[in-house]
Structure formats: structure tokens, C-alpha cells
C-alpha atoms as a PDB file:
ATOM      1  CA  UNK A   1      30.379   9.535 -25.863  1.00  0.00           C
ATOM      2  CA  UNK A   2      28.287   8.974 -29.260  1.00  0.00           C
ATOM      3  CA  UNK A   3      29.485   4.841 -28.784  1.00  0.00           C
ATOM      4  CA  UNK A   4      28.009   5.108 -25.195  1.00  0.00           C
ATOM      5  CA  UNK A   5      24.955   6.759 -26.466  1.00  0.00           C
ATOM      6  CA  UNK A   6      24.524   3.736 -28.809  1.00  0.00           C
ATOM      7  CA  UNK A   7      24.809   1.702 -26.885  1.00  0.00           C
ATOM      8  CA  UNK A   8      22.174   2.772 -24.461  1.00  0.00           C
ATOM      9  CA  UNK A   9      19.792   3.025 -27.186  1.00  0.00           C
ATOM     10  CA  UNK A  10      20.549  -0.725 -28.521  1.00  0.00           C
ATOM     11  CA  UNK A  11      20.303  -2.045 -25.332  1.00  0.00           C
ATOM     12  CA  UNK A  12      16.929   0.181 -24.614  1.00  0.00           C
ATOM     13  CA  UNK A  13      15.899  -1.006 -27.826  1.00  0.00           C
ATOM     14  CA  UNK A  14      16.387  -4.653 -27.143  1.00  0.00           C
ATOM     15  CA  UNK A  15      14.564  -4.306 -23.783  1.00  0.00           C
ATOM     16  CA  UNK A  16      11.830  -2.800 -25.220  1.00  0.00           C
ATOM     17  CA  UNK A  17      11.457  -5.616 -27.877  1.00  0.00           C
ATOM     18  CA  UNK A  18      11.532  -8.539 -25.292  1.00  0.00           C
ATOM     19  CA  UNK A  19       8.960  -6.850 -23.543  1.00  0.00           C
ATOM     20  CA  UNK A  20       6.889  -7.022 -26.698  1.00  0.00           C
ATOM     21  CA  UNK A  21       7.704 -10.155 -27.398  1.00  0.00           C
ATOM     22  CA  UNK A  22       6.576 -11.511 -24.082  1.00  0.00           C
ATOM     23  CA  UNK A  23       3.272  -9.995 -24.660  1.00  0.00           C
ATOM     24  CA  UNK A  24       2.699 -10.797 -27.586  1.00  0.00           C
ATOM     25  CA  UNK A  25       3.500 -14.210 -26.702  1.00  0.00           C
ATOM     26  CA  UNK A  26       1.460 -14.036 -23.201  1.00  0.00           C
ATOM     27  CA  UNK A  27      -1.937 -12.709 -25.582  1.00  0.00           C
ATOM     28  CA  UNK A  28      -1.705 -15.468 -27.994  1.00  0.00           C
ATOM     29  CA  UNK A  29      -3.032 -17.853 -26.058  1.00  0.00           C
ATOM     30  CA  UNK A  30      -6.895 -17.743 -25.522  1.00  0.00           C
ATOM     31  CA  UNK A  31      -6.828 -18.653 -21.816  1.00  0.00           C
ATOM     32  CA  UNK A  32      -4.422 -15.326 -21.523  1.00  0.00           C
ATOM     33  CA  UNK A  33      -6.369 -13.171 -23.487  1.00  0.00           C
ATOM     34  CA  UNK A  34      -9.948 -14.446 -21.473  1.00  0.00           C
ATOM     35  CA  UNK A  35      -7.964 -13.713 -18.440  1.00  0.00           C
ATOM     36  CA  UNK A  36      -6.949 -10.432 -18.992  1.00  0.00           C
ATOM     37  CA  UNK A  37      -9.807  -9.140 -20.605  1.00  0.00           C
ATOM     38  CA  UNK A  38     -11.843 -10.257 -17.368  1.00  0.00           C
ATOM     39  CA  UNK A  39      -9.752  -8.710 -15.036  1.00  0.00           C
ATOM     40  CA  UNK A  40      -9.777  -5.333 -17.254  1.00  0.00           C
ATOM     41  CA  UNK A  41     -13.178  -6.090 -16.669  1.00  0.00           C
ATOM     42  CA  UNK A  42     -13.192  -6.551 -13.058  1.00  0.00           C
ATOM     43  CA  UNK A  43     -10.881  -4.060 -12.480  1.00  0.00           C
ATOM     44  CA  UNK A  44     -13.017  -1.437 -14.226  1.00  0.00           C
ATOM     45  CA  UNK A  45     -15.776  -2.442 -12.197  1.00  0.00           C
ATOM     46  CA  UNK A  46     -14.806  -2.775  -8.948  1.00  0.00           C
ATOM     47  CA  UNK A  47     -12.257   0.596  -8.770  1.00  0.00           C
ATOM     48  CA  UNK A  48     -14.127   2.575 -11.749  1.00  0.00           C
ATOM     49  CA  UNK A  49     -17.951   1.649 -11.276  1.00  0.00           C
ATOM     50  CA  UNK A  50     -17.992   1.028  -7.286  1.00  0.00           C
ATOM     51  CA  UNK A  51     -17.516   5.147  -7.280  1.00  0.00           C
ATOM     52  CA  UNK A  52     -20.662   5.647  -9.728  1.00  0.00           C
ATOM     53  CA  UNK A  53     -22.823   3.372  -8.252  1.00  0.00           C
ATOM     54  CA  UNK A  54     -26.504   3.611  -9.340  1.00  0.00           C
ATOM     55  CA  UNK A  55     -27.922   3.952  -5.695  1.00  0.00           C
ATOM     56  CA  UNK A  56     -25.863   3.930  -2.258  1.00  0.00           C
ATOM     57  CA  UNK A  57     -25.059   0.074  -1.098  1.00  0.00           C
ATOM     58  CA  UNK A  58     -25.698   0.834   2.248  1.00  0.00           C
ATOM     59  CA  UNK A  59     -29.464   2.653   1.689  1.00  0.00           C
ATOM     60  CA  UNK A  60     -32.672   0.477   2.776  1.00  0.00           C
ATOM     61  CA  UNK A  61     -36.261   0.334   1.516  1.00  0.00           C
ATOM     62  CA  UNK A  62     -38.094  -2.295   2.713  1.00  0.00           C
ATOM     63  CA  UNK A  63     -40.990  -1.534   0.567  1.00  0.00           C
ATOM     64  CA  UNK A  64     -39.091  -3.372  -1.883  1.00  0.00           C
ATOM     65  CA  UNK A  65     -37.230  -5.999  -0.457  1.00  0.00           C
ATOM     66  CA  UNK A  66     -36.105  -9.508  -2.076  1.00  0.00           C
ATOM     67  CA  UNK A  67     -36.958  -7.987  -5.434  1.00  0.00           C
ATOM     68  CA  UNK A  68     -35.804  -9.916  -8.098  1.00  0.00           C
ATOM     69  CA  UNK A  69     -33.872  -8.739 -11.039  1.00  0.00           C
ATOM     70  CA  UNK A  70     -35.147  -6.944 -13.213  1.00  0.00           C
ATOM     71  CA  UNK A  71     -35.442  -4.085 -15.950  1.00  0.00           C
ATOM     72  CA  UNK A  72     -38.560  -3.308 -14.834  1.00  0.00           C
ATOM     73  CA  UNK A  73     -38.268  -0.104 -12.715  1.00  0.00           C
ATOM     74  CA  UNK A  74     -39.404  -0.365  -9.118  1.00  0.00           C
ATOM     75  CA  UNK A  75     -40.545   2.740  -7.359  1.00  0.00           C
ATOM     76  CA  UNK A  76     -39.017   4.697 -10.228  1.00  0.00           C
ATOM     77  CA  UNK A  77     -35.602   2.839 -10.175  1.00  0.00           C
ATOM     78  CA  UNK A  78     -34.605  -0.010 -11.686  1.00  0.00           C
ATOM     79  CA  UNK A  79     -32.423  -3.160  -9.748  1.00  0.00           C
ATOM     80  CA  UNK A  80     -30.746  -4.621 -12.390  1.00  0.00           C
ATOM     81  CA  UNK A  81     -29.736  -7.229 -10.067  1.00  0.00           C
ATOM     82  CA  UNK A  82     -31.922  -7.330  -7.698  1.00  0.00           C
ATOM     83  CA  UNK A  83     -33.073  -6.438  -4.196  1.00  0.00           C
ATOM     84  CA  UNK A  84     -31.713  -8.106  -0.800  1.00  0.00           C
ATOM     85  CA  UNK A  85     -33.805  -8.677   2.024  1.00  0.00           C
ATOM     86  CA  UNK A  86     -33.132  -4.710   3.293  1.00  0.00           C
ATOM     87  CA  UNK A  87     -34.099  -3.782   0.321  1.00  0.00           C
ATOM     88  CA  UNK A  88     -30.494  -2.617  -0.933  1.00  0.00           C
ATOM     89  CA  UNK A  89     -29.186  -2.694  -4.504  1.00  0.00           C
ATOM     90  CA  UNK A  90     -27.140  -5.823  -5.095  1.00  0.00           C
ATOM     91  CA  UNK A  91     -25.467  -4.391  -7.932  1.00  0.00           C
ATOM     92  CA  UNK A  92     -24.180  -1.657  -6.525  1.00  0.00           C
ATOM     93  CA  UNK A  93     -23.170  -3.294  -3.156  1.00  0.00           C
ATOM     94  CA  UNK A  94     -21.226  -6.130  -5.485  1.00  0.00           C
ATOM     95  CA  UNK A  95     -19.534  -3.420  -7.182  1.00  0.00           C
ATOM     96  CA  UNK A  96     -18.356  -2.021  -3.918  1.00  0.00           C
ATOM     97  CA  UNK A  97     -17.431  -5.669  -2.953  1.00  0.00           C
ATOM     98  CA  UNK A  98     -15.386  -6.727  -5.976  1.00  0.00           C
ATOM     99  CA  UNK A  99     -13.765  -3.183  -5.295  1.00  0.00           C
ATOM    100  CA  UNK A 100     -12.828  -4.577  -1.503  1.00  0.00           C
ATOM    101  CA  UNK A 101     -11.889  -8.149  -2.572  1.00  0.00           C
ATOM    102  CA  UNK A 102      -9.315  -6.639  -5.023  1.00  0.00           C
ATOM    103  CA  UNK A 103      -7.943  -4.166  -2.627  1.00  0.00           C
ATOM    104  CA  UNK A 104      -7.315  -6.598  -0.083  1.00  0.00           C
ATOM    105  CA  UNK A 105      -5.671  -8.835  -2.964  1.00  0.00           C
ATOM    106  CA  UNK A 106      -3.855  -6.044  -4.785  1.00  0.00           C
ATOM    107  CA  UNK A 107      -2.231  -5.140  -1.209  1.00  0.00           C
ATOM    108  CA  UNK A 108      -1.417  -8.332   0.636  1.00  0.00           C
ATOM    109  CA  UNK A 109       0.389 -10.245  -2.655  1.00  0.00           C
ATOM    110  CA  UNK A 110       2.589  -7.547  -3.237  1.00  0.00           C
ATOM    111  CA  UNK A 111       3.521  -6.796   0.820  1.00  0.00           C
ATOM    112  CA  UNK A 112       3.766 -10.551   1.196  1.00  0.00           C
ATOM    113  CA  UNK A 113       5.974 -10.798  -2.331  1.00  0.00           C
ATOM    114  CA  UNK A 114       8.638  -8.095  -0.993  1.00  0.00           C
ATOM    115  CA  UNK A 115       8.923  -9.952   2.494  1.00  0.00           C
ATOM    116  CA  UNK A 116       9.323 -13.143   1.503  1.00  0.00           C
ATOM    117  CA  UNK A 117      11.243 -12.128  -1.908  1.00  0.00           C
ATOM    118  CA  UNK A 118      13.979 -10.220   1.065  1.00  0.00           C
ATOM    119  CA  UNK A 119      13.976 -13.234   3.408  1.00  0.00           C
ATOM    120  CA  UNK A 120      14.351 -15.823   1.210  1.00  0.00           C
ATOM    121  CA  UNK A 121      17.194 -14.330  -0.867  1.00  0.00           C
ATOM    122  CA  UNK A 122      18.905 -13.335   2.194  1.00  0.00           C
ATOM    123  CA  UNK A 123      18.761 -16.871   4.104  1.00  0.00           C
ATOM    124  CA  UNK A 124      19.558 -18.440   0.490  1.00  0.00           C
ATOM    125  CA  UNK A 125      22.614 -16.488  -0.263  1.00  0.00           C
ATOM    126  CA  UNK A 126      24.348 -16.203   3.515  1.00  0.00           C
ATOM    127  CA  UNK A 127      23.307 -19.704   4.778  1.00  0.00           C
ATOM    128  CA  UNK A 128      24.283 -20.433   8.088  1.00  0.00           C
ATOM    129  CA  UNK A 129      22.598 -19.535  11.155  1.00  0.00           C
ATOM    130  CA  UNK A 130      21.037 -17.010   9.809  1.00  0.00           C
ATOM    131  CA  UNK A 131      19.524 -19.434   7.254  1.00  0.00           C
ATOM    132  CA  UNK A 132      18.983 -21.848  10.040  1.00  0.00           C
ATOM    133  CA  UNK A 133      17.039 -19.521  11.827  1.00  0.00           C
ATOM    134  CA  UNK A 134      14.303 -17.660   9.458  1.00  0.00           C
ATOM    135  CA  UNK A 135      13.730 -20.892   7.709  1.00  0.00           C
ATOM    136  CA  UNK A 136      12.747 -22.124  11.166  1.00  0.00           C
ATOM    137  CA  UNK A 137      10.990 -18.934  11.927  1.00  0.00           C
ATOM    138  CA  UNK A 138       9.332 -20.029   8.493  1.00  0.00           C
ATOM    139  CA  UNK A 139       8.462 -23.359   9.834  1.00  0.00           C
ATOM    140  CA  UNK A 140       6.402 -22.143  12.612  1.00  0.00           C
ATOM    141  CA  UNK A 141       4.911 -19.930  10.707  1.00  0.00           C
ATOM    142  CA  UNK A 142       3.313 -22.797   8.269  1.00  0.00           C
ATOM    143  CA  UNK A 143       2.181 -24.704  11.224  1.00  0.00           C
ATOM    144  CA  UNK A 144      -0.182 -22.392  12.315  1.00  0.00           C
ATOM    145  CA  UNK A 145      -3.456 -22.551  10.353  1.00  0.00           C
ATOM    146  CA  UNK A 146      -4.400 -19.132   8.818  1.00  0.00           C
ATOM    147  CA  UNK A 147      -8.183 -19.495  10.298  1.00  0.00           C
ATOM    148  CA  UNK A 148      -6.853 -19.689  13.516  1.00  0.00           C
ATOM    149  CA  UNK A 149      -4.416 -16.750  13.151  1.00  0.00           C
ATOM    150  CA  UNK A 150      -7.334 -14.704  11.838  1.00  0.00           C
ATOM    151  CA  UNK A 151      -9.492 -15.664  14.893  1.00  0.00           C
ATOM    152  CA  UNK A 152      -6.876 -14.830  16.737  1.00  0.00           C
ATOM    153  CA  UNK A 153      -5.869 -11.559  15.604  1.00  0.00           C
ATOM    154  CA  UNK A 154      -9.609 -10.328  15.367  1.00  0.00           C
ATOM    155  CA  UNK A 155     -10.206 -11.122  19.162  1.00  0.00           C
ATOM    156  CA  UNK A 156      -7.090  -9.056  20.019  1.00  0.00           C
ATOM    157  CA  UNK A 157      -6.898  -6.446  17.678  1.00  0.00           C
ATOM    158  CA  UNK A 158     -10.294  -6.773  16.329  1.00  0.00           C
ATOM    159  CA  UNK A 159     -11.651  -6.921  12.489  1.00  0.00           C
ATOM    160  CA  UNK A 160     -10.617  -4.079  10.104  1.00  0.00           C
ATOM    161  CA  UNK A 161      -9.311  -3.847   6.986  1.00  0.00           C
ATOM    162  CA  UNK A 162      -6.184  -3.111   8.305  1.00  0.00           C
ATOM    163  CA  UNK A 163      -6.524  -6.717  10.566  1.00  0.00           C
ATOM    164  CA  UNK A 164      -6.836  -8.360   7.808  1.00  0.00           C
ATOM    165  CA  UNK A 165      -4.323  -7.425   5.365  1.00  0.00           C
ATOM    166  CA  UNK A 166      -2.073  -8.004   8.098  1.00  0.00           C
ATOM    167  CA  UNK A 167      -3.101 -11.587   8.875  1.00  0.00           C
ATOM    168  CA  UNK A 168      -2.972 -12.778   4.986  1.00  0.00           C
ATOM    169  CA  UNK A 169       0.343 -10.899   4.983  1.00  0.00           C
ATOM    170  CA  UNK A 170       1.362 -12.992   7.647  1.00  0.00           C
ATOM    171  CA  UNK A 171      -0.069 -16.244   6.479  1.00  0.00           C
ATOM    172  CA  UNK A 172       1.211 -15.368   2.582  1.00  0.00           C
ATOM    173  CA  UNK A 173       4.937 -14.634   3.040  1.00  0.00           C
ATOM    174  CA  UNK A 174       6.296 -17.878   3.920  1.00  0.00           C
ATOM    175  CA  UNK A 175       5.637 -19.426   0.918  1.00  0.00           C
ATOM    176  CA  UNK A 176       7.497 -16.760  -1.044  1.00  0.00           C
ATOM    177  CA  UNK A 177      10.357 -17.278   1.440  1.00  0.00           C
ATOM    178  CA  UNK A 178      11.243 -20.797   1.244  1.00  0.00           C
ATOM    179  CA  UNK A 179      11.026 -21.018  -2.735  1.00  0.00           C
ATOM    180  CA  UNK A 180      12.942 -18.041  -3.223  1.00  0.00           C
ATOM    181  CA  UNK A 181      15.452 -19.442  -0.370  1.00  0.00           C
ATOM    182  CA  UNK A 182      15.963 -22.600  -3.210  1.00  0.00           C
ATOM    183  CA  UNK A 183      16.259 -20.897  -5.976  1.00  0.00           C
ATOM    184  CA  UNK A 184      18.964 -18.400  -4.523  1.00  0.00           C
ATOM    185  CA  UNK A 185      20.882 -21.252  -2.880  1.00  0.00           C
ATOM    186  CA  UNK A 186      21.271 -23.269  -6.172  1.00  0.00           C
ATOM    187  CA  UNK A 187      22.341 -20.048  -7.737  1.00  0.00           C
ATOM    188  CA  UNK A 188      24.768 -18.947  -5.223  1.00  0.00           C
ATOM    189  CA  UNK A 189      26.872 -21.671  -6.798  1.00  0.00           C
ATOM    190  CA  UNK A 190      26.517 -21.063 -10.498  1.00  0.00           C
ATOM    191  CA  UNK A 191      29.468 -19.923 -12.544  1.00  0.00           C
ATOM    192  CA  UNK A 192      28.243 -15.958 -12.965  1.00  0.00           C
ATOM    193  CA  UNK A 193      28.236 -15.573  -9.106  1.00  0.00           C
ATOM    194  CA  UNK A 194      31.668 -17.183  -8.886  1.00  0.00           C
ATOM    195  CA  UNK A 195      33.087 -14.841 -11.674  1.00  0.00           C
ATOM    196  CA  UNK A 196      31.676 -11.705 -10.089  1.00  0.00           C
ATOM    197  CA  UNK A 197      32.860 -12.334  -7.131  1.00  0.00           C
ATOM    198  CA  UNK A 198      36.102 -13.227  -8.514  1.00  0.00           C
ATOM    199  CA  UNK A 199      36.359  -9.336  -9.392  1.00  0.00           C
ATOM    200  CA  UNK A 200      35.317  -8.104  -6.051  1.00  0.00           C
ATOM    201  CA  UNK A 201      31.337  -7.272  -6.343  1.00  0.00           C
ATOM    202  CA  UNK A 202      29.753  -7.115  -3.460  1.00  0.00           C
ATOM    203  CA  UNK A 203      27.129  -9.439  -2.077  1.00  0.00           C
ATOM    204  CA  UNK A 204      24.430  -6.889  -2.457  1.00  0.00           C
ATOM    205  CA  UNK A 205      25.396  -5.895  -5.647  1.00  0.00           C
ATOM    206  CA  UNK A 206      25.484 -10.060  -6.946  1.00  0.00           C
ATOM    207  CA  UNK A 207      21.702 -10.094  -5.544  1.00  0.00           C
ATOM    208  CA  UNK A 208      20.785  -7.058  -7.095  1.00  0.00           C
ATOM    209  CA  UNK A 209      22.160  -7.296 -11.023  1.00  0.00           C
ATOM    210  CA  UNK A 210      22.250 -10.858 -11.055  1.00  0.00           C
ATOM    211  CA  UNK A 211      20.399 -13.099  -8.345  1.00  0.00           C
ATOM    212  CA  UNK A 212      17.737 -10.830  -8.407  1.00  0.00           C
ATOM    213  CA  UNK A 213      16.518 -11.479 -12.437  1.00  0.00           C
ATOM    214  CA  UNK A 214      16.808 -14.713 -12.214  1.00  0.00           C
ATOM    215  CA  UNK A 215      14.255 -15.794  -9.718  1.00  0.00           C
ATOM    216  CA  UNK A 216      11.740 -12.881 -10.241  1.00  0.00           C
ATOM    217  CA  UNK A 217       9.700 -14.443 -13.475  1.00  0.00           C
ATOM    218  CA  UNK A 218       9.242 -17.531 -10.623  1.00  0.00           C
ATOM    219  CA  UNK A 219       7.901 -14.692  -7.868  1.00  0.00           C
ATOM    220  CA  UNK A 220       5.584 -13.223 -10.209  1.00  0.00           C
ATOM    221  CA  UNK A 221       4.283 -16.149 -11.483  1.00  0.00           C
ATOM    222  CA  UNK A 222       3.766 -17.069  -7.326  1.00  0.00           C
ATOM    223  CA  UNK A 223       2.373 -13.754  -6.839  1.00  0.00           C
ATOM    224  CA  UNK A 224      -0.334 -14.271  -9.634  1.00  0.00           C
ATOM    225  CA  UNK A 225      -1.453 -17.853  -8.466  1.00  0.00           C
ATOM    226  CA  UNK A 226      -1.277 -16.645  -4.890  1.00  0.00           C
ATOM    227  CA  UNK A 227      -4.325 -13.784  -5.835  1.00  0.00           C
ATOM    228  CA  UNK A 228      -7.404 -15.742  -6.029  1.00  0.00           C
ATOM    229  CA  UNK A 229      -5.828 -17.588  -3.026  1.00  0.00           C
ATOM    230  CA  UNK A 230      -6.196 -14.089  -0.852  1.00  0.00           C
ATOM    231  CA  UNK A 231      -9.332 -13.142  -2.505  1.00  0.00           C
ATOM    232  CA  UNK A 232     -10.807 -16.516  -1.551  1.00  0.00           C
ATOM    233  CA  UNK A 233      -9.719 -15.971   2.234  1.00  0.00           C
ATOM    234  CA  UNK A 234     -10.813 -12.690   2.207  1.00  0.00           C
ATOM    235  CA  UNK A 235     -14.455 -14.414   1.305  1.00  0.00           C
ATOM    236  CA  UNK A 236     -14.129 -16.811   3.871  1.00  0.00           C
ATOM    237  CA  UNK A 237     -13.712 -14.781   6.724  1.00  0.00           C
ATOM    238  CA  UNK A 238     -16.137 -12.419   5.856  1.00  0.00           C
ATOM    239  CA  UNK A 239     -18.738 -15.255   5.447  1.00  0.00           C
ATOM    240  CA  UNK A 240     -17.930 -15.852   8.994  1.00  0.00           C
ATOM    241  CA  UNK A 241     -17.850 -12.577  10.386  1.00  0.00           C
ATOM    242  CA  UNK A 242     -14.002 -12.343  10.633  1.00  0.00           C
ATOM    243  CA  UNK A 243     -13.472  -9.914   7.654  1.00  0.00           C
ATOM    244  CA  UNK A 244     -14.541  -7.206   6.403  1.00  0.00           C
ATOM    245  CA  UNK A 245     -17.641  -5.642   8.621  1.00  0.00           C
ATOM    246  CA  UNK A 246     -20.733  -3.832   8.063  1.00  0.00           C
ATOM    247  CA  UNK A 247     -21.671  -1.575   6.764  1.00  0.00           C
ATOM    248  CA  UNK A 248     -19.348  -1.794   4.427  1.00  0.00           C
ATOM    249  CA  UNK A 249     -20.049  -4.323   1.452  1.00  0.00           C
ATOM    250  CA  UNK A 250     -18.055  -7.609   0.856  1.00  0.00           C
ATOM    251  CA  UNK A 251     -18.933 -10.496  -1.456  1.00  0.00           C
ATOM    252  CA  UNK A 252     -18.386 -12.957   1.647  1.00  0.00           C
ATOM    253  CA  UNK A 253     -20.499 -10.733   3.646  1.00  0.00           C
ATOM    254  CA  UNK A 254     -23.300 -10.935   1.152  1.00  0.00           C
ATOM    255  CA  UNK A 255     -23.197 -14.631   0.866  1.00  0.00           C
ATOM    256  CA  UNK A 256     -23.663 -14.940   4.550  1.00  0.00           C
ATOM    257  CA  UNK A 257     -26.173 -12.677   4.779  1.00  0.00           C
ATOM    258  CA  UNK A 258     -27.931 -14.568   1.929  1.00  0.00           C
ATOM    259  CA  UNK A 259     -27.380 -18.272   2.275  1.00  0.00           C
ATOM    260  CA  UNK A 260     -30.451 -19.152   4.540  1.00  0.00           C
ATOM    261  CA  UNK A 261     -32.885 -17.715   1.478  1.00  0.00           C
ATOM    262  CA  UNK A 262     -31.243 -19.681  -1.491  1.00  0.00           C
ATOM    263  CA  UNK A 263     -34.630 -21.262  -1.762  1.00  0.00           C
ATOM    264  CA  UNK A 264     -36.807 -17.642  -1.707  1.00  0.00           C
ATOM    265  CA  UNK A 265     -34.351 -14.921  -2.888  1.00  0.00           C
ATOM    266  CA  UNK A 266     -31.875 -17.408  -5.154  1.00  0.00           C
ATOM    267  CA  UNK A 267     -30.044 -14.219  -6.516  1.00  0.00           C
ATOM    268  CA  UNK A 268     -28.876 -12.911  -3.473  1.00  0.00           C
ATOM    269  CA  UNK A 269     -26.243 -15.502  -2.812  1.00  0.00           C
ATOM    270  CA  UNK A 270     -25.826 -16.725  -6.060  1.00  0.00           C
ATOM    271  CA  UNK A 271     -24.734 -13.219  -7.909  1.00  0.00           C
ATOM    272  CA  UNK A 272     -21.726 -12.773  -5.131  1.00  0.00           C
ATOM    273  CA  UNK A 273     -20.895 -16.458  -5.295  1.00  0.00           C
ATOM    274  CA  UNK A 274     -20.486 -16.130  -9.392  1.00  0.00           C
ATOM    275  CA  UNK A 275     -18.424 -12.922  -8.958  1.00  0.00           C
ATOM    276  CA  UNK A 276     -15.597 -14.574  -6.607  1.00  0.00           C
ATOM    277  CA  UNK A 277     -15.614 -17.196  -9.226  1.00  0.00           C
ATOM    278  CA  UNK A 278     -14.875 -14.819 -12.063  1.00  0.00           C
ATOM    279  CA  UNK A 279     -12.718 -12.939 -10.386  1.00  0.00           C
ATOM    280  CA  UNK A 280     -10.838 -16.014  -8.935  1.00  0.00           C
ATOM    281  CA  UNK A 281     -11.003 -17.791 -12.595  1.00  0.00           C
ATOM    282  CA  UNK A 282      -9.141 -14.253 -14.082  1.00  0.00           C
ATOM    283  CA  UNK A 283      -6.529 -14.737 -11.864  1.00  0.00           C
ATOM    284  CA  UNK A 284      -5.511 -18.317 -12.616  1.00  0.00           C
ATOM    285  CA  UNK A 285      -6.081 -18.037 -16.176  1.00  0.00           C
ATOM    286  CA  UNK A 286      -3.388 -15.038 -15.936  1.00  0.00           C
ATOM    287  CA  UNK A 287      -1.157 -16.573 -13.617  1.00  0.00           C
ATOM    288  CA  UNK A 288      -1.542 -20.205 -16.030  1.00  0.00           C
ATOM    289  CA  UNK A 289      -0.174 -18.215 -18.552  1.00  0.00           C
ATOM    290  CA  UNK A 290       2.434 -16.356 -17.005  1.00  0.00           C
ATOM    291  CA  UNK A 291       4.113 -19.668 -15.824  1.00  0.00           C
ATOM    292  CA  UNK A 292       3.972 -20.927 -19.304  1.00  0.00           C
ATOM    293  CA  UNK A 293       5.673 -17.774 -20.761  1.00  0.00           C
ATOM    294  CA  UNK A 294       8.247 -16.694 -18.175  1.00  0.00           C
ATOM    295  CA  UNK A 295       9.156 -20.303 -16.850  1.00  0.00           C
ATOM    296  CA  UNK A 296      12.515 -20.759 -18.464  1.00  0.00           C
ATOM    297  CA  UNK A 297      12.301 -24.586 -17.899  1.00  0.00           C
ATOM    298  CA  UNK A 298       8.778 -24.824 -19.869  1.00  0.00           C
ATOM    299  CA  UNK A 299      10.171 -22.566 -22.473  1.00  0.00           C
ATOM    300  CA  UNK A 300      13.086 -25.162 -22.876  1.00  0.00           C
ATOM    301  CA  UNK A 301       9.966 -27.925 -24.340  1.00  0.00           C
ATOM    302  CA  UNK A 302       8.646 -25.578 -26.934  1.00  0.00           C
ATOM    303  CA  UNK A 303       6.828 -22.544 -28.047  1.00  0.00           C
ATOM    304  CA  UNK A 304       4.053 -21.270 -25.847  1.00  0.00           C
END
């Protein structure tokens, strides 16, 4: 019992120092550190700050409309960002935004990781017609352009939230799918799935103790590049009115309400537009760095 006990602890122990390491390792490159100290930043905006708002995004005053911004207060309060042409605080409504973007990011990667993750190490272990017949179902899948799923989802179901988590879910998974469908294949075959086998494990328990760790540092590393891809779509579709709707705030939205007075109000498209790019730059600076520390195959060249 006190051997067991040991045991448990050593091996707890040894878990707990790879973690560290990993970190430390993940931090000690600048483009990791930048990156996760602007998505702390993001994230404390957007889920923290978009419930303290200074004023409500969705409240108008004309009277001051297209104000630029400024520290200078304005009928008693101050736009730190600005005015649009309603008169409603851009800060507050980006905060509210970024809050949106990330929701919709922060839901569809993960949905879309756990179907694809399922599919593809159940068509890559069995093979056959099985195999034959998702990766197929995968096929048509990537033919169909994600705009025109979107378009036509929203006519049918029309545009929600909801609508479109579904449709990036739909338009994310494959991916996931067919390189998770390699990677199992090739490992179906390696010696520690022949030897467990060989003493009667079950297929479920070979995918779960030892498929399964192998080809999750390449799905999070997909899951992490595949995050500014969503929070760009999201953007897109609300620029063209297939996303998120009124009155509730999107950074898409706010371009498209904004782009035809670049020239008079240059803030109002321009402080949205720089958001998505920090928030889309966070992401690929974290998910840079992830590949470099948890792909075994870069590992293999040197430190990271």
C-alpha cells in the first residue's frame, strides 16, 4: 500500500514537473509571452470590462455624434474613444464586441475540436467502410464554401448567435477530422498498439491511454491556429449582415456601419479594425508557439 502510494506521488510529481517545464519553455520565447499577455489582456476586456462598461453600447445622443476621441468630457462624460454617428460610445460597444468575437471563438474551436477529434480517430483506427464513408462525408463537406453555408443557413434558420456557432462548427470540424484520421492510422500500426493488443485491451481502451496522447499536442496546436480563423469569419459575416445582429455590438458590425465615413469619422472603423487585428495577432503568436513546444518532430531539431 505505502509502495502504491509512492508511486502515485512520483508519478504526480513528474506530471506536475513536465507541466512546468512546458511553460516555462512556452514563456521563454518573446512571441509567447506578447501573445499571452495580449490575450490576458483581451480576455480581461472583453469578459471582465464589457460588464462595467462606462455608458450602455446601445444608448444614442445625437447631440454628440461623430465625436472624436477624446479626454475632454462631452456633456459631462468623457468618450475615450470616441463617438459613432448615433452618438454611442465606441469604447464601450468594442468592449462588448471583443466580448462576442471571443465567445463565438471560445465555443466553436472547442465543439468543432471534439467532433472532428471523435471522427477522425474513429475512421483512422477501424478503416474500412466506415472510414470510406465519413472521410467522404468529409469531402463534401470541404467543397462547400463556408460563405455560402452561412447564407444559407441564415435564410432558413435565420441569423443568431446560435446560427452561427453552428455554421463555423460545421465549416471547422473537417479539418480536425482528416488530420487526426492520419495521425491515428499511422499509429494504429506502431509497436505499442500491437503489444496492447497482444494482451487483450480493448479498442477503446488503446484510443483512450494511448492513441489519444499522442495526437492531442497536434489538435491543440490546430485548435489555437484555427481561433483567429473563427474570429475572422465571425467579422466577415457580420460586416455583411450575416452575423451577429443589432442591437447587439460586433466588431464586424461596427466596421460596416463605419466604412462609408473613413474620410469624416476615421476612428469609427479604424478602432474595430485594430482590435480584430490584436486579437487575431494573440492568437497566432500563441498558437506559433505552441507548435514549436509541443511538436515532437520540431523538438527533435533543437531547443525551443
Amino acid at each position: 500500500m505505502a509502495g502504491s502510494t509512492l508511486a502515485f506521488e512520483a508519478s504526480r510529481s513528474a506530471r506536475n514537473a513536465r507541466r512546468a517545464s512546458t511553460v516555462r519553455r512556452f514563456l521563454a520565447s518573446p512571441s509567447g509571452a506578447v501573445g499571452a499577455a495580449l490575450l490576458a489582456l483581451l480576455l480581461a476586456g472583453g469578459f471582465v470590462g464589457s460588464f462595467v462598461t462606462p455608458y450602455n453600447p446601445a444608448a444614442q445622443n445625437l447631440r454628440i455624434a461623430v465625436h472624436p476621441p477624446s479626454l475632454a468630457p462631452v456633456e459631462g462624460n468623457v468618450h475615450l474613444l470616441g463617438t459613432d454617428d448615433l452618438g454611442r460610445d465606441i469604447f464601450s460597444r468594442l468592449l462588448v464586441g471583443i466580448r462576442t468575437s471571443l465567445l463565438v471563438a471560445l465555443t466553436v474551436v472547442p465543439v468543432s475540436t471534439a467532433l472532428g477529434l471523435a471522427i477522425g480517430m474513429v475512421t483512422g483506427y477501424r478503416g474500412g467502410w466506415l472510414d470510406v464513408a465519413l472521410m467522404r462525408l468529409v469531402d463534401a463537406q470541404l467543397s462547400i464554401p463556408t460563405l455560402l453555408l452561412a447564407v444559407a443557413v441564415v435564410a432558413v434558420l435565420g441569423s443568431s448567435l446560435v446560427q452561427i456557432v453552428a455554421v463555423l462548427v460545421i465549416a471547422g470540424w473537417p479539418g480536425y477530422a482528416r488530420v487526426v484520421r492520419a495521425e491515428v492510422a499511422a499509429l494504429r500500426e506502431r509497436e505499442f498498439a500491437d503489444a496492447a493488443r497482444a494482451v487483450g485491451a480493448s479498442d477503446a481502451r488503446i484510443l483512450g491511454q494511448h492513441v489519444l496522447p499522442n495526437v492531442l499536442p497536434t489538435v491543440l496546436v490546430l485548435g489555437t491556429l484555427h481561433l483567429p480563423v473563427v474570429i475572422i469569419f465571425e467579422a466577415a459575416l457580420s460586416f455583411l449582415g450575416l452575423g451577429i445582429q443589432p442591437p447587439t455590438p460586433s466588431m464586424g458590425q461596427m466596421i460596416a456601419e463605419a466604412y462609408n465615413l473613413v474620410w469624416q469619422a476615421w476612428w469609427m472603423p479604424t478602432i474595430p479594425g485594430v482590435a480584430i487585428t490584436l486579437v487575431v495577432l494573440a492568437f497566432n503568436l500563441l498558437g506559433d508557439r505552441m507548435r514549436d513546444v509541443l511538436d515532437p518532430r520540431l523538438r527533435s531539431l533543437g531547443p525551443v
